[in-house]
Protein backbone atom coordinates (compact mmCIF):
# COMPACT_ATOMS: atom_id res chain seq x y z
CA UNK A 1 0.00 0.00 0.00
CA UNK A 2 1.50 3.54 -0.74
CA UNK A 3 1.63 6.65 1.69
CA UNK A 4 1.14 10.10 0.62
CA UNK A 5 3.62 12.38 1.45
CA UNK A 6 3.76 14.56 4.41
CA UNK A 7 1.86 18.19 3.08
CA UNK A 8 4.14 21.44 2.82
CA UNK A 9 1.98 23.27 5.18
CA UNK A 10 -0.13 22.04 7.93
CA UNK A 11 -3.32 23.00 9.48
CA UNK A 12 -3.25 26.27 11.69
CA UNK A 13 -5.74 27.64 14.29
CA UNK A 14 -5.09 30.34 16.58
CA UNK A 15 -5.50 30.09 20.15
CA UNK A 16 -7.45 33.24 20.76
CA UNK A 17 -9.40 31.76 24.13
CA UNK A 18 -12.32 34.25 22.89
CA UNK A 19 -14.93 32.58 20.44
CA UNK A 20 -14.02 35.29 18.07
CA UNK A 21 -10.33 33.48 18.24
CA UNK A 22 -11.50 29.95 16.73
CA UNK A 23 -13.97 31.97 13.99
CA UNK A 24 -10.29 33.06 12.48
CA UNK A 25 -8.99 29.73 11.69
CA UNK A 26 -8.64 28.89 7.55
CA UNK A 27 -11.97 26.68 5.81
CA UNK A 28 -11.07 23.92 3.61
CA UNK A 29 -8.12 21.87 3.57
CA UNK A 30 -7.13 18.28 5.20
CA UNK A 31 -9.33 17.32 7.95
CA UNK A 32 -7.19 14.41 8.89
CA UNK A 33 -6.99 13.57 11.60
CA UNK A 34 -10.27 15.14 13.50
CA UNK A 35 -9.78 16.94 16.55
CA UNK A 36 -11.11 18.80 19.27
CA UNK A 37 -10.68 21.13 21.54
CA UNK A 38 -11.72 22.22 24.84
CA UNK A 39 -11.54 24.32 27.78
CA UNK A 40 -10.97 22.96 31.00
CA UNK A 41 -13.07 24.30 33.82
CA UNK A 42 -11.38 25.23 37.33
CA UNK A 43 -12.48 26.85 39.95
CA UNK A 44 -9.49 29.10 40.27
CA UNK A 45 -5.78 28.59 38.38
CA UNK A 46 -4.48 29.31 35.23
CA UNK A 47 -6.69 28.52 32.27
CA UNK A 48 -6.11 25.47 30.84
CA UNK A 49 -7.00 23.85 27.11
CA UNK A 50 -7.03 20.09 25.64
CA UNK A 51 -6.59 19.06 22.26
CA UNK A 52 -7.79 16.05 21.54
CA UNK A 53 -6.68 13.96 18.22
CA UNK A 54 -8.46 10.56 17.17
CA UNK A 55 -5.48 9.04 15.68
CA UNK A 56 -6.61 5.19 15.63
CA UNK A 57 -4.25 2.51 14.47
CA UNK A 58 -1.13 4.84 15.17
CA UNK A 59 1.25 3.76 18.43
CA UNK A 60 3.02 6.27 20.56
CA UNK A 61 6.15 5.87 18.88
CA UNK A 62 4.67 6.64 15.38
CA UNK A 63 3.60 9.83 16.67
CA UNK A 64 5.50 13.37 17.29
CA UNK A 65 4.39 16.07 19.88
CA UNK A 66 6.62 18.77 19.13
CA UNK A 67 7.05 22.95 19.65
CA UNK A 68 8.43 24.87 17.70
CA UNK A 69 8.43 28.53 17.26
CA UNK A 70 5.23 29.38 18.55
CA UNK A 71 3.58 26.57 16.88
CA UNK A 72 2.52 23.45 18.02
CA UNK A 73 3.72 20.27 15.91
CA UNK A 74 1.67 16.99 15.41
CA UNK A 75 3.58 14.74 13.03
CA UNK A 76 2.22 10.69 12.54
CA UNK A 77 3.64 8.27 10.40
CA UNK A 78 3.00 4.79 10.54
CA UNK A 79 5.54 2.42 10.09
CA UNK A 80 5.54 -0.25 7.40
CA UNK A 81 3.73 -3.23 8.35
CA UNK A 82 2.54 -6.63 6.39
CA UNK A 83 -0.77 -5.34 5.30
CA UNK A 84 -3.92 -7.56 5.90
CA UNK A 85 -6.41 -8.10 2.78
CA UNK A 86 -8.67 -5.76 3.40
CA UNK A 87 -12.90 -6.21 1.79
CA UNK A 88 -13.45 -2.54 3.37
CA UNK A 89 -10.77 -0.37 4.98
CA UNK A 90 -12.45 2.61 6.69
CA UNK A 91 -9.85 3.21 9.36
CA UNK A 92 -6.87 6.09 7.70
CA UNK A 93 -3.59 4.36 7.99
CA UNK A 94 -2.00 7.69 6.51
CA UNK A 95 1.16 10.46 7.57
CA UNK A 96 -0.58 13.78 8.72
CA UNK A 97 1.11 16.94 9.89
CA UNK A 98 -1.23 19.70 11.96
CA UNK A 99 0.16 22.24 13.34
CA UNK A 100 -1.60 24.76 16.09
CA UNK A 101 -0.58 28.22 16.39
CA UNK A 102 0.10 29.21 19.97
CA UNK A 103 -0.72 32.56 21.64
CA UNK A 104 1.53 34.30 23.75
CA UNK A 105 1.65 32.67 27.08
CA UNK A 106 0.42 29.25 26.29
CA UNK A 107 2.47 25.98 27.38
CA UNK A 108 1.86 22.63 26.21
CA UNK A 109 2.47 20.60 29.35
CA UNK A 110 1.82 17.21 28.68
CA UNK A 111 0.43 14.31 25.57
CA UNK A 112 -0.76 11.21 26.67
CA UNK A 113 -2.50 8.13 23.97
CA UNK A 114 -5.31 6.44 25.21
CA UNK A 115 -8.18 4.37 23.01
CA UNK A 116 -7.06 5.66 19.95
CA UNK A 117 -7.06 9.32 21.25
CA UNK A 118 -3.88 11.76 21.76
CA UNK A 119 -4.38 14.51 24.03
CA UNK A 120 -2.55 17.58 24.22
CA UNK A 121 -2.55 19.52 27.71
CA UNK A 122 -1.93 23.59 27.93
CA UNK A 123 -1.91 25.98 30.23
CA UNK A 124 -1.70 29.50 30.35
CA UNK A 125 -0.23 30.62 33.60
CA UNK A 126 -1.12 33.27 35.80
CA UNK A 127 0.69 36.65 34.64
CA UNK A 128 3.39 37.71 37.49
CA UNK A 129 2.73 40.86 38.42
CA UNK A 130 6.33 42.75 38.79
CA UNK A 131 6.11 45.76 41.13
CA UNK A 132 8.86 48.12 40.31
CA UNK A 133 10.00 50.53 42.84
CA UNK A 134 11.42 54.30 41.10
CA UNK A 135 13.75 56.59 43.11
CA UNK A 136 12.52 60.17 43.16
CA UNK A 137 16.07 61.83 42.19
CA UNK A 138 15.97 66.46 43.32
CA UNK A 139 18.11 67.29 40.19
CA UNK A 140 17.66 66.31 36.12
C-alpha cells in the first residue's frame, strides 16, 4: 500500500481563548486527523485547554508532539507493516502533519494516547505581576 507524502503546510488555528479566536482559523483543507478542543473548567488557576486527536491505528512511537516557534507540531507516520487483505478499509492508515498556532503565554504541558485518542494539555499561567519601585532623584 502507498503513503502520501507529508503536506508542505499544515493545518493552523489560533489560540485566541475568545470565540471570536476559533472563527479566524482557515476553511477547507485536510481534515485528517479530527480533533477537538476544549476548555478545561477550574475553579481558580491558570486557564487550561485540551486538544484532543483521534489518531486510531497509530502507536506512541509513530507519533510526534513537538514545539516549535510558537507553533505546536503533530507529526504521525505509521511504520511499514505486512498489510492484511482488506474487503473494506475505513480506518486512515496515513502520515498527517497539523500544526496549532500558539498565543503568547500558552504551554503545552503534557500528551498522553489512550483508546485511539492523543491529548494535548496547555496551560496559560497566571501573569506575574512585577512591582517596580522608582527613586525620586531632586536634580535632572
Amino acid at each position: 500500500m502507498s503513503r502520501s507524502r507529508l503536506p508542505g503546510e499544515g493545518f493552523i488555528v489560533s489560540f485566541d481563548l475568545s470565540e471570536a479566536g476559533f472563527a479566524r482559523r482557515p476553511r477547507g483543507g485536510d481534515s485528517y486527523p479530527p480533533y477537538d478542543i476544549e476548555r478545561l473548567q477550574a475553579a481558580s488557576g491558570p486557564e487550561r485547554l485540551r486538544i484532543t486527536l483521534a489518531v486510531a491505528g497509530f502507536s506512541e512511537e509513530e507519533l510526534d508532539v513537538s514545539v516549535e516557534a510558537k507553533q505546536l507540531i503533530v507529526r504521525g507516520k505509521q511504520s511499514d507493516r505486512d498489510e492484511p487483505s482488506y474487503l473494506f478499509r475505513g480506518i486512515a492508515a496515513r502520515q498527517f502533519q497539523r500544526i496549532f498556532a500558539l498565543d503568547d503565554g500558552l504551554e503545552v504541558i503534557g500528551a498522553s494516547l489512550r483508546n485511539g485518542l492523543l491529548s494535548i494539555e496547555l496551560i496559560r499561567p497566571a501573569a506575574a505581576q512585577v512591582v517596580r519601585k522608582i527613586n525620586i532623584s531632586a536634580s535632572l
